[in-house]
Protein backbone atom coordinates (compact mmCIF):
# COMPACT_ATOMS: atom_id res chain seq x y z
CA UNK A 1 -6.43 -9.99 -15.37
CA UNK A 2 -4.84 -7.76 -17.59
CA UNK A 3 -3.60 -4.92 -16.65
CA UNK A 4 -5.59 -1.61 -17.00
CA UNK A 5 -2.66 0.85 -17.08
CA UNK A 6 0.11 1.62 -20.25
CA UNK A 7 2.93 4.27 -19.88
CA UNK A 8 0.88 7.05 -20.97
CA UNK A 9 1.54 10.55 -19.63
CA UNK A 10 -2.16 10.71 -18.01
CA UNK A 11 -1.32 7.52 -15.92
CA UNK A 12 2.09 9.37 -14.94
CA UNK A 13 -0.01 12.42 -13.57
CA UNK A 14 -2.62 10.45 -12.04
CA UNK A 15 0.48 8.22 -9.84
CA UNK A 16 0.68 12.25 -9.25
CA UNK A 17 -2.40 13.27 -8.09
CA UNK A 18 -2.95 10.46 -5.76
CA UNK A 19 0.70 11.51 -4.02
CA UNK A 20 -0.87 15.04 -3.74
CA UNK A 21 -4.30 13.78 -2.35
CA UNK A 22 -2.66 11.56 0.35
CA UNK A 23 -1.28 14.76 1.36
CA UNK A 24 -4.39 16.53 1.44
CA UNK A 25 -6.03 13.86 3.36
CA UNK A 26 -3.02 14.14 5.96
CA UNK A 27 -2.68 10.26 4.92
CA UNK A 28 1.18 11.21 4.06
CA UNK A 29 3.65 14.01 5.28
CA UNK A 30 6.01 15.61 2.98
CA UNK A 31 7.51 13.12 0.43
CA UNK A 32 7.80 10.04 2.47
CA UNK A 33 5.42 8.52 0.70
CA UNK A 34 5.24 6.51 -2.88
CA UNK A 35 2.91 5.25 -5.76
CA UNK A 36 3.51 2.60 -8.08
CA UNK A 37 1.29 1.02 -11.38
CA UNK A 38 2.06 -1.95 -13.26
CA UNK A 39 2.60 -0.57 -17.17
CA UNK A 40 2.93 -4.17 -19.25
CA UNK A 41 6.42 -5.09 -17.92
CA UNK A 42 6.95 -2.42 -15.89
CA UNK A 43 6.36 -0.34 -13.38
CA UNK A 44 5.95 3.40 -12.89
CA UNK A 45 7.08 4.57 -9.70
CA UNK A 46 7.19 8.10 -7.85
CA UNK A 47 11.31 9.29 -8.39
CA UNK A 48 13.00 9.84 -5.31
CA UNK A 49 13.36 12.89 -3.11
CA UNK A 50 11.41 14.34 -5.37
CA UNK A 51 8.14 17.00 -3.74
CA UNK A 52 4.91 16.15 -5.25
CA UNK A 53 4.05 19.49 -5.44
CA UNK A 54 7.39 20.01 -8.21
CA UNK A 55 6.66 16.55 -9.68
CA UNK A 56 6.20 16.15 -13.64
CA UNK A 57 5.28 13.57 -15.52
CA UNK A 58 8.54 13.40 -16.67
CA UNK A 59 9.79 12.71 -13.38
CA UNK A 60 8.17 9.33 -13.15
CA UNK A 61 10.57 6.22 -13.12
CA UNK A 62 10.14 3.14 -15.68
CA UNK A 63 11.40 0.39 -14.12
CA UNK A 64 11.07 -3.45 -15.62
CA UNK A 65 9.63 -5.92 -13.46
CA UNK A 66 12.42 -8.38 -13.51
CA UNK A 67 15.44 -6.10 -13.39
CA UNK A 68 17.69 -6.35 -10.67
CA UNK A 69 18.40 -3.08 -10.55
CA UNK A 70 16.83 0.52 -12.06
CA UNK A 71 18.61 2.11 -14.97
CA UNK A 72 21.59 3.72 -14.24
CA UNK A 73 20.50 7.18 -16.16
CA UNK A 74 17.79 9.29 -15.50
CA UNK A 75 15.69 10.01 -12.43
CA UNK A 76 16.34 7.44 -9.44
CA UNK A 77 13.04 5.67 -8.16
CA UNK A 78 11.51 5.73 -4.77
CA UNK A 79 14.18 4.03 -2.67
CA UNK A 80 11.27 1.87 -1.88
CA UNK A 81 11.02 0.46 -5.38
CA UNK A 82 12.28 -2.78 -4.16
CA UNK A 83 9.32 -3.88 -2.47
CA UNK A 84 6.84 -2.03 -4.96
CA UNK A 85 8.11 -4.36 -7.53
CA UNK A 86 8.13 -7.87 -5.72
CA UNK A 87 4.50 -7.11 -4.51
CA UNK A 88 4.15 -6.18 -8.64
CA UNK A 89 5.59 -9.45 -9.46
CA UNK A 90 4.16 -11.85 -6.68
CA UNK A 91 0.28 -10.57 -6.84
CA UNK A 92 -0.31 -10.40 -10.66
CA UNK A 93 -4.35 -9.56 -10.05
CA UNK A 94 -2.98 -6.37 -8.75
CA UNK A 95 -1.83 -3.33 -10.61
CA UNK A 96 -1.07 -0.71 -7.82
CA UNK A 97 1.26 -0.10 -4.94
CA UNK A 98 1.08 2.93 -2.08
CA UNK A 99 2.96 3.89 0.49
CA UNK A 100 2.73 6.03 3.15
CA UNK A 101 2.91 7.10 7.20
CA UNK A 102 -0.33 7.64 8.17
CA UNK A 103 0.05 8.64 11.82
CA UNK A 104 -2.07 6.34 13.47
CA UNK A 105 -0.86 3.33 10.94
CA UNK A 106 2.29 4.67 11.86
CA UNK A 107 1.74 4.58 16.06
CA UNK A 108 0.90 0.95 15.79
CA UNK A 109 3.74 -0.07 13.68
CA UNK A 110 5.54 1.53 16.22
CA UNK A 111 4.06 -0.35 19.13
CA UNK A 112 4.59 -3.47 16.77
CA UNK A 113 1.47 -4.51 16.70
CA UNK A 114 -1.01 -5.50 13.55
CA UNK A 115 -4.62 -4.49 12.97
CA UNK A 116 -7.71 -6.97 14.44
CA UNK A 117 -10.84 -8.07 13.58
CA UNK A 118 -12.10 -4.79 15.31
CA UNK A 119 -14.49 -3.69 11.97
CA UNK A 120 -16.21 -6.02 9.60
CA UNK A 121 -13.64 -3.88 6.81
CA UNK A 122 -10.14 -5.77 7.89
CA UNK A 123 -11.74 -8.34 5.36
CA UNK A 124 -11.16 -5.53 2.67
CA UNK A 125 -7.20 -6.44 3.10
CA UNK A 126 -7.67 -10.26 2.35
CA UNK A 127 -8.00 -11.71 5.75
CA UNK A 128 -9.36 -11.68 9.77
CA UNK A 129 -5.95 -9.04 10.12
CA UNK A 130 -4.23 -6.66 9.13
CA UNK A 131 -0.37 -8.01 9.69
CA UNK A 132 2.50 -6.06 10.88
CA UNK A 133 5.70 -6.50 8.62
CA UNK A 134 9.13 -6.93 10.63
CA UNK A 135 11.41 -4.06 10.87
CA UNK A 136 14.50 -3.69 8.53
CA UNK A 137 16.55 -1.06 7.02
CA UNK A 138 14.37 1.61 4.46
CA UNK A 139 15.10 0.57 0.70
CA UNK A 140 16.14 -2.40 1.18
CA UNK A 141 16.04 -6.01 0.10
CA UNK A 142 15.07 -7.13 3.87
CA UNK A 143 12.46 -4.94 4.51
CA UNK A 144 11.17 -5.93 0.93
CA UNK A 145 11.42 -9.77 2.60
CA UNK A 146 9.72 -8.71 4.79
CA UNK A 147 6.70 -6.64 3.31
CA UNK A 148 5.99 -9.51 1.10
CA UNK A 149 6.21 -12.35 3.58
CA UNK A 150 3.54 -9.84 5.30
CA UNK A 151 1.53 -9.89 1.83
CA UNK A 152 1.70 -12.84 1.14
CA UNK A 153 -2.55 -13.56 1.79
CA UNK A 154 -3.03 -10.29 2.16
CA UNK A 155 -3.58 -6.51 0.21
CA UNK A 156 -2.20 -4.17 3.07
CA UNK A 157 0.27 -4.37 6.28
CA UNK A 158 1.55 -2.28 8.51
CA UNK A 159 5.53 -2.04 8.81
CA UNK A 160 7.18 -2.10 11.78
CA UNK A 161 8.14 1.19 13.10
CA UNK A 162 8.15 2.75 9.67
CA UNK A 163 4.23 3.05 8.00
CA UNK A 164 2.00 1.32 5.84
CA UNK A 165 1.66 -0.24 2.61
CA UNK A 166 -0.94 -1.31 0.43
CA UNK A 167 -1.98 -2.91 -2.98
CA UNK A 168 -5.20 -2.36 -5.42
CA UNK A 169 -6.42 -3.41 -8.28
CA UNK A 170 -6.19 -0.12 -9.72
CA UNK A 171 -4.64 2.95 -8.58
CA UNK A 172 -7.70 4.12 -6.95
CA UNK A 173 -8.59 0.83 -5.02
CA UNK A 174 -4.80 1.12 -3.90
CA UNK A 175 -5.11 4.52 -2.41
CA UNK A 176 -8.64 3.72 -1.44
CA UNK A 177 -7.74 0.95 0.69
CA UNK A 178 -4.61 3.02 2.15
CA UNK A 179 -7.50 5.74 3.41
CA UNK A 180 -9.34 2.89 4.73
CA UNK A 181 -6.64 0.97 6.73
CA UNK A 182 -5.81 5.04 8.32
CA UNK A 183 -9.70 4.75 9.60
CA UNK A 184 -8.81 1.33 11.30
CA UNK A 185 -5.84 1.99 12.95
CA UNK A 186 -7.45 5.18 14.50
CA UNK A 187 -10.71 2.97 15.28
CA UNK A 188 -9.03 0.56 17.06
CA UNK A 189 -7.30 3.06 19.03
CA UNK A 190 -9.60 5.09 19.66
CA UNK A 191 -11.48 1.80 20.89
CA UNK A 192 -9.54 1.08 23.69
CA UNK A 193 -9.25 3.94 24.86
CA UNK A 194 -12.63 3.53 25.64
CA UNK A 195 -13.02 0.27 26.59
CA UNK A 196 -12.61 -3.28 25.52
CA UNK A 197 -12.89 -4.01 22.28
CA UNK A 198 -15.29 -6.89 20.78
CA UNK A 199 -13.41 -8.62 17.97
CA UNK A 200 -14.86 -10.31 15.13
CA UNK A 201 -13.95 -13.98 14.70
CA UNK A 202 -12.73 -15.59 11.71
CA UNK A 203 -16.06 -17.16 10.52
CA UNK A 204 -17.56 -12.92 10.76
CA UNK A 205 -14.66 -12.15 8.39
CA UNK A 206 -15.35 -15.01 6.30
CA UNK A 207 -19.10 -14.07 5.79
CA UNK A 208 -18.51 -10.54 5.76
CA UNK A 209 -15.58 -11.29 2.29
CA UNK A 210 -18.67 -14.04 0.92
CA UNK A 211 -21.22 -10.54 1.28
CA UNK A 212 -18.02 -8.16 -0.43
CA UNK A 213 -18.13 -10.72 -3.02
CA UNK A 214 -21.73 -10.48 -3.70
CA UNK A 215 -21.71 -7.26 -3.97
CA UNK A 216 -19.22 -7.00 -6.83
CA UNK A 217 -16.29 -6.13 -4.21
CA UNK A 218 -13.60 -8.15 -4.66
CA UNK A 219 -11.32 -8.53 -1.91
CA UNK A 220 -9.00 -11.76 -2.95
């Protein structure tokens, strides 16, 4: 699939605006959170440190898909920019990346736990779960291990005492499916707190990603 997005400044505002509506949405707190698009062989990444309410355009970070490293120069990327580019490079049907701590995402990453079968929509991340990536240091190369051993079948995981990360085939699908993973985690709370929760089995997930299929929602 080629990809939908080229380093134009409207695609720079619009990684932007979707930092500014995860705010809104309470999906993200402050500037923990980051956005990434594939741009040919690049990516465009939120700049580090940076508030997303003082964020330009200019601000956004160009980094090539197969460097080791991000320029020198210039406006530093998201410290998370390691594992926003492997996920880039290892799942070539998708073109976005987003970050965030949701709080209830956040609560069971915490608890170290992934996300059931509790709702026909865990199929929308690729599988009968949502998985729960191990814990490592913030920014770097062994928490982006262990993301994308987490991704590996799959278009969102939780991160072990940390947040939540997800992928899209566009930037809207990406932050899309971030909103949507924050209504599961609170679900399944919410779900035992008030009882025992039913969970589907792998042959419901199965038919319910056939049915997504059908109706023109991909979710592999």
């Amino acid at each position: 699939m080629k990809t939908p997005y080229t380093d134009r400044i409207e695609i720079r505002q619009a990684i932007i605006d979707a930092c500014l509506r995860m705010n809104a949405l309470g999906i993200n707190q402050g500037t923990s959170g980051n956005v990434s698009v594939r741009a040919g062989g690049a990516m465009l990444i939120t700049p580090s440190a940076v508030p997303y309410e003082a964020m330009t355009p200019q601000m956004i970070v160009s980094v090539p898909l197969d460097a080791a490293e991000p320029a020198p120069v210039g406006p530093r990327p998201s410290t998370e920019w390691r594992f926003h580019q492997r996920l880039l490079r290892d799942k070539p049907d998708m073109h976005a990346v987003v970050h965030a701590h949701p709080v209830h995402c956040t609560a069971l990453a915490i608890n170290r736990e992934e996300i059931p079968a509790c709702h026909y929509m865990v199929a929308a991340f690729g599988g009968n779960t949502v998985p729960l990536a191990g814990y490592a240091l913030f920014g770097g190369e062994d928490l982006c291990d262990e993301v994308a051993r987490a991704m590996r079948d799959r278009h969102g995981c939780l991160m072990a005492n940390h947040g939540a990360v997800v992928v899209g085939e566009t930037l809207d699908k990406a932050l899309w499916r971030m909103i949507e993973l924050e209504t599961l985690a609170r679900s399944w709370i919410l779900a035992r707190s008030v009882g025992k929760p039913h969970i589907l089995s792998a042959a419901e997930i199965d038919e319910v990603m056939v049915s997504f299929g059908n109706y023109g929602f991909k979710s592999d």
